[in-house]
Protein backbone atom coordinates (compact mmCIF):
# COMPACT_ATOMS: atom_id res chain seq x y z
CA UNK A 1 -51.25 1.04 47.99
CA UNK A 2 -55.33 0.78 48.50
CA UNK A 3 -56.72 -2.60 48.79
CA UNK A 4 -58.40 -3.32 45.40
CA UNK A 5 -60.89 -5.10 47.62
CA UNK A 6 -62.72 -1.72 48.20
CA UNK A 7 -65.43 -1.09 45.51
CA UNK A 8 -67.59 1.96 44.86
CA UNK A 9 -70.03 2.26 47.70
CA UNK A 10 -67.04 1.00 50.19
CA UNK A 11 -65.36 4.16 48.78
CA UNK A 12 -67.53 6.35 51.32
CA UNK A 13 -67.17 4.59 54.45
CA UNK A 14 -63.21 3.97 54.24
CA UNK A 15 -62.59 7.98 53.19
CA UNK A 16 -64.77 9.22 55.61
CA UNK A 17 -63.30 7.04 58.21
CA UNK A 18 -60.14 7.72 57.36
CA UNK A 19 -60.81 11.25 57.49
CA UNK A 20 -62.15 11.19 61.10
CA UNK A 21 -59.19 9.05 62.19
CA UNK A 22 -56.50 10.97 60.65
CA UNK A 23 -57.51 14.36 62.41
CA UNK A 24 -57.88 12.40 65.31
CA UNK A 25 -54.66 10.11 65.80
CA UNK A 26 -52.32 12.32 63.16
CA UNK A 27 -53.14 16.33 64.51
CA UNK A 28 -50.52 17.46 66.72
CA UNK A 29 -48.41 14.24 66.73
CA UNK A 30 -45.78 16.24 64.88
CA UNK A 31 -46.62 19.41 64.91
CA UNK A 32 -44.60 20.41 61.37
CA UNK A 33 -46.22 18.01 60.08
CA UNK A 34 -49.84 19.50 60.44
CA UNK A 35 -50.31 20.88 57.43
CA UNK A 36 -49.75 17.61 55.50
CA UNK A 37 -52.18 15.80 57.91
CA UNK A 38 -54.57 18.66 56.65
CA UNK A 39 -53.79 18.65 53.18
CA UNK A 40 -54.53 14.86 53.18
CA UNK A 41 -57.78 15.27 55.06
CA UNK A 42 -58.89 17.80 52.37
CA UNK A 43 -57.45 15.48 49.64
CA UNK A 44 -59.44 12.80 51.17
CA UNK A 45 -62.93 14.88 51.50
CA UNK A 46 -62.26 15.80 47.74
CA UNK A 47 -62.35 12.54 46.43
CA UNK A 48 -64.95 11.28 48.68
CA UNK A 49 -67.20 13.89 47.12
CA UNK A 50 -66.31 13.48 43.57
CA UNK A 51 -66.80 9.79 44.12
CA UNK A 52 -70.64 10.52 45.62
CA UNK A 53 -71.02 12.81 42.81
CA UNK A 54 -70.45 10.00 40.61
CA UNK A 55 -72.29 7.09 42.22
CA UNK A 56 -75.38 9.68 42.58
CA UNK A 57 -75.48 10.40 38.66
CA UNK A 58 -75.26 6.78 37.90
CA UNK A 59 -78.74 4.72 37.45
CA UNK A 60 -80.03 3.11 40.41
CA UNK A 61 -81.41 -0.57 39.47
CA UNK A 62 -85.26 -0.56 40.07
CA UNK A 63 -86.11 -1.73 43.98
CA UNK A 64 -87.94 -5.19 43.06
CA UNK A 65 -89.29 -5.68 46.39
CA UNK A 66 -90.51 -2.57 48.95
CA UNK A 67 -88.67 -3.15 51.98
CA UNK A 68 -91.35 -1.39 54.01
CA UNK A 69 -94.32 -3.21 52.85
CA UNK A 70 -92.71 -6.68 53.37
CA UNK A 71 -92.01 -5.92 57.23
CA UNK A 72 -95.34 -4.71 57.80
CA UNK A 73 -96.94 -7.60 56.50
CA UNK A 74 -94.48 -9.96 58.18
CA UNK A 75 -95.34 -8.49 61.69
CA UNK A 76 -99.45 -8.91 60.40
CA UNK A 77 -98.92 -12.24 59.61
CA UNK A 78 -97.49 -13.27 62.86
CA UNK A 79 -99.26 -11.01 65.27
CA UNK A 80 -102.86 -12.77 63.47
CA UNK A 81 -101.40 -16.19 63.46
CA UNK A 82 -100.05 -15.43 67.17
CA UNK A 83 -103.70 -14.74 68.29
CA UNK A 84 -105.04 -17.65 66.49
CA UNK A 85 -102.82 -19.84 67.69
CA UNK A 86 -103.72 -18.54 71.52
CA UNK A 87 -107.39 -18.84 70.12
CA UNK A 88 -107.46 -22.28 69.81
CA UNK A 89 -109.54 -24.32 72.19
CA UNK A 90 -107.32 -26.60 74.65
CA UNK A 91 -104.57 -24.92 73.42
CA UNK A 92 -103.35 -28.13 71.35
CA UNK A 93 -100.35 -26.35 70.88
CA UNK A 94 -97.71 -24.27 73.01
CA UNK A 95 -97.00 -20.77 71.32
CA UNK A 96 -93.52 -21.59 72.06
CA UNK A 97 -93.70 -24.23 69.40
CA UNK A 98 -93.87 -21.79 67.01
CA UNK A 99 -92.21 -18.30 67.96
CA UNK A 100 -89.79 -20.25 70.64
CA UNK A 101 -90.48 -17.66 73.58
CA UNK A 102 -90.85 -14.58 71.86
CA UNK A 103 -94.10 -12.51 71.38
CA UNK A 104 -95.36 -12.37 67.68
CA UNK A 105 -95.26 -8.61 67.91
CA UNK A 106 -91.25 -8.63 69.41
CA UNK A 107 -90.58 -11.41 66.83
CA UNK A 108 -91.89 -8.69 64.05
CA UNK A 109 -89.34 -6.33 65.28
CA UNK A 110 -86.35 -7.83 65.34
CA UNK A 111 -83.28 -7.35 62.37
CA UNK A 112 -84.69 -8.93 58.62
CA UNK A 113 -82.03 -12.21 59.28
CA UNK A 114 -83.86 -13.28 62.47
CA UNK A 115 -87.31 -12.03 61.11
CA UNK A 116 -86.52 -14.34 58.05
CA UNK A 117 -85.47 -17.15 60.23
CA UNK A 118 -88.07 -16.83 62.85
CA UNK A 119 -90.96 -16.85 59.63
CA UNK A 120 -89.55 -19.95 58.55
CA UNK A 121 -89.02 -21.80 62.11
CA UNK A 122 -93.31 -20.91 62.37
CA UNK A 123 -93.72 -22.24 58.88
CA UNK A 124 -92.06 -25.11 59.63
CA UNK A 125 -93.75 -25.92 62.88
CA UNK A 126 -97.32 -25.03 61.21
CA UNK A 127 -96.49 -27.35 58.63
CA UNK A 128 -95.39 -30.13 61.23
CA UNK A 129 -99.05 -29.40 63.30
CA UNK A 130 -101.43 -28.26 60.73
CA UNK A 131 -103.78 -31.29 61.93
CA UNK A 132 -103.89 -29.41 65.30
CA UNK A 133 -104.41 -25.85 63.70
CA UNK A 134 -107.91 -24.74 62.61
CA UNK A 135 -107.54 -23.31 59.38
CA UNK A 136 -104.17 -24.77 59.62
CA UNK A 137 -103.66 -24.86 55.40
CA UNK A 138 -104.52 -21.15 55.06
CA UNK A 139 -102.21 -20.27 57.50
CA UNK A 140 -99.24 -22.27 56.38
CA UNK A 141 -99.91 -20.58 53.31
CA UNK A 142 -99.94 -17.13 54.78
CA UNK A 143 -96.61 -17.98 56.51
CA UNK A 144 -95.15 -19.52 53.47
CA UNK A 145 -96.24 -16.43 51.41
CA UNK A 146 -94.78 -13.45 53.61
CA UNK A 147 -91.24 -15.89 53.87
CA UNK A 148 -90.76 -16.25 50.28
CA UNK A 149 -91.18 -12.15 50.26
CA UNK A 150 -88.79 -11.97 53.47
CA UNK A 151 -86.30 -14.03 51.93
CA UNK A 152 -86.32 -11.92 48.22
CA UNK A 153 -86.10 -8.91 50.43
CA UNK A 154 -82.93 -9.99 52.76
CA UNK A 155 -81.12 -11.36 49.16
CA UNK A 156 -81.95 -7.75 47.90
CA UNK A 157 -80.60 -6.16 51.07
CA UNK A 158 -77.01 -7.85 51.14
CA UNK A 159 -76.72 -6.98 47.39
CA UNK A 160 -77.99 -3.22 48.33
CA UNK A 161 -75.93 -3.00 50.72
CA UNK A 162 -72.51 -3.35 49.19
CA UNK A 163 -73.44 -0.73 46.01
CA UNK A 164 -76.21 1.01 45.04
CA UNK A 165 -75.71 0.98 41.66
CA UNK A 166 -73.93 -0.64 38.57
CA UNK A 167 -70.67 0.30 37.92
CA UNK A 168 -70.60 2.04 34.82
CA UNK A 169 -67.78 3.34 33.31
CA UNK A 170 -67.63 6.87 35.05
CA UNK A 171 -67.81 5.28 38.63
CA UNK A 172 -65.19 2.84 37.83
CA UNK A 173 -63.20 5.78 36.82
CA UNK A 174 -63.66 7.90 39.05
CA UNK A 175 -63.18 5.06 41.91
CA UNK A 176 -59.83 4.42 40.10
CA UNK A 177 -58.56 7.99 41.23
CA UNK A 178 -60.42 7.56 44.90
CA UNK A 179 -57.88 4.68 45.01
CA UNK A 180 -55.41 6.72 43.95
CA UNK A 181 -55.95 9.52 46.30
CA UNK A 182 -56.51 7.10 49.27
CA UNK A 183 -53.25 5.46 48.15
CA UNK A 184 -51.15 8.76 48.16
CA UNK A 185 -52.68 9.63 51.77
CA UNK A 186 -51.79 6.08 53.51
CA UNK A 187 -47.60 6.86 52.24
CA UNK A 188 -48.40 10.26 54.01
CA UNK A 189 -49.22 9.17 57.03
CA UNK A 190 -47.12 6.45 57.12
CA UNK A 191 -44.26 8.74 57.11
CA UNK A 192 -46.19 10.69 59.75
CA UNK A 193 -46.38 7.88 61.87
CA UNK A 194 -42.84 6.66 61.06
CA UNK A 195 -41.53 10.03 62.36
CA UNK A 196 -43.32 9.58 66.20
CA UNK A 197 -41.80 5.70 66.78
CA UNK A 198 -45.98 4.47 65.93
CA UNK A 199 -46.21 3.11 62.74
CA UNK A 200 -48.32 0.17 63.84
CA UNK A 201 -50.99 2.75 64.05
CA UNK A 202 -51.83 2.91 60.31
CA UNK A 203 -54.71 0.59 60.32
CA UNK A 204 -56.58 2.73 63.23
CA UNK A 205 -56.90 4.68 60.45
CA UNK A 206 -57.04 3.09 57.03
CA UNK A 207 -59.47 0.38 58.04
CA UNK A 208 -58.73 -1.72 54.77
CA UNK A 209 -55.37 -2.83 56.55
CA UNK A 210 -57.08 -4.03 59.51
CA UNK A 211 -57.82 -7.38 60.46
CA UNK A 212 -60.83 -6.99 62.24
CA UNK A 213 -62.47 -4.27 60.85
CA UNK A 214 -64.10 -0.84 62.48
CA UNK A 215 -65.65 0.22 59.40
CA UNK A 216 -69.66 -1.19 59.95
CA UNK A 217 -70.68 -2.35 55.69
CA UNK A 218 -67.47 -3.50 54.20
CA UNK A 219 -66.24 -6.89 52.67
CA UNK A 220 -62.74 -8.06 51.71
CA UNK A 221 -64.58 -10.12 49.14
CA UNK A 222 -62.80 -8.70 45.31
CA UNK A 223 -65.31 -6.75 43.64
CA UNK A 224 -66.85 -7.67 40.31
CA UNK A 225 -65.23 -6.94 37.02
CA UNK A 226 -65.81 -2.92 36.43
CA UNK A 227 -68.09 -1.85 33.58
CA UNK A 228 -70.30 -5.22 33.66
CA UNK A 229 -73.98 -4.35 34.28
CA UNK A 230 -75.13 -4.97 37.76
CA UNK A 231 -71.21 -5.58 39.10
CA UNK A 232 -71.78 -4.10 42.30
CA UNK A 233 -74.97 -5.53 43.13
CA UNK A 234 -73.59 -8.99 43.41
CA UNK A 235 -74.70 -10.91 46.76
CA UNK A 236 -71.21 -10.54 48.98
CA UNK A 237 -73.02 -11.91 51.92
């Protein structure tokens, strides 16, 4: 059976992993048995690309915040407020205080969770000294600005980044027979596997049946009711 966990953008990642594994761990295990291992593969790549076929003709819900935009004024704001902050006569306060040992420009680079985080940590702290900052309420405001924005953008990221689109009617369909498919190839291989004393192996290949999972994008949270408008752009975290 497929884990119902997988929804329509997981689809992609667990067939094409599967794909990669099966030629990999399956080919030349039992030789008479290649041709199976091949017709799965094919099987597989079939209903990975019906499934992308589907997903791509499906609309895609309107971007409300431009991912690109946001970053580059995050890493303004701090690299300004940085150089303010070392502008300050007497130096009233560390840097430290407010990007805890990183540069403003590194802090600006780093992933959107710890770019979110590290916003807010500066807010906070400007907030805290503001009577030691010159121009101290314009700046909290700057900060406080570009982290609401940061924020909207990570919430819109983790929703992004489990579908891509709503789940309509023809991708819930047509992720019924990916299931289906991917279903039908895991009793293959199990056989396969049965057949050369490994059977333990199966989840080196299906990555829905392992615990820790290889797959980098995937979430054994259930997905949302198919058909309902914006299912698959829930927040899974």
């Amino acid at each position: 059976m497929a884990d119902p966990h997988i929804d329509g953008y997981e689809t992609k990642l667990y067939g094409k992993f599967s794909c990669e594994q099966m030629a990999t761990v399956c080919i030349g295990k039992v030789p008479s048995l290649d041709s199976m291992v091949q017709f799965a593969i094919a099987s597989q790549e079939k209903a990975d690309a019906d499934m992308a076929s589907a997903i791509a003709k499906a609309p895609k819900p309107a971007a409300a915040v431009d991912p690109a935009t946001v970053l580059a004024e995050a890493g303004d704001v701090l690299v300004r407020f940085g150089s303010h902050i070392d502008s300050l006569k007497g130096r009233p306060v560390d840097p430290v205080v407010f990007f805890r040992g990183d540069a403003p420009s590194a802090l600006a680079r780093r992933r959107l969770t710890k770019l979110t985080a590290g916003v807010g940590h500066a807010l906070d702290a400007a907030m805290k000294n503001q009577a030691k900052i010159r121009d101290g309420a314009y700046w909290i405001g700057e900060l406080g600005d570009v982290h609401v924005k940061l924020e909207a953008l990570e919430k819109q990221q983790r929703a992004s980044k489990v579908a891509q689109v709503e789940m309509g009617p023809e991708v819930s369909a047509q992720r019924e027979l990916w299931l289906a498919t991917y279903g039908a190839n895991k009793l293959l291989i199990r056989g396969l596997l049965a057949h050369f004393g490994k059977p333990e192996l199966l989840p080196l290949i299906f990555d829905d049946l392992a615990e820790v999972h290889r797959v980098s994008g995937v979430s054994d949270a259930v997905p949302p009711a198919a058909g309902t408008p914006g299912a698959e752009t829930e927040d899974r975290g």
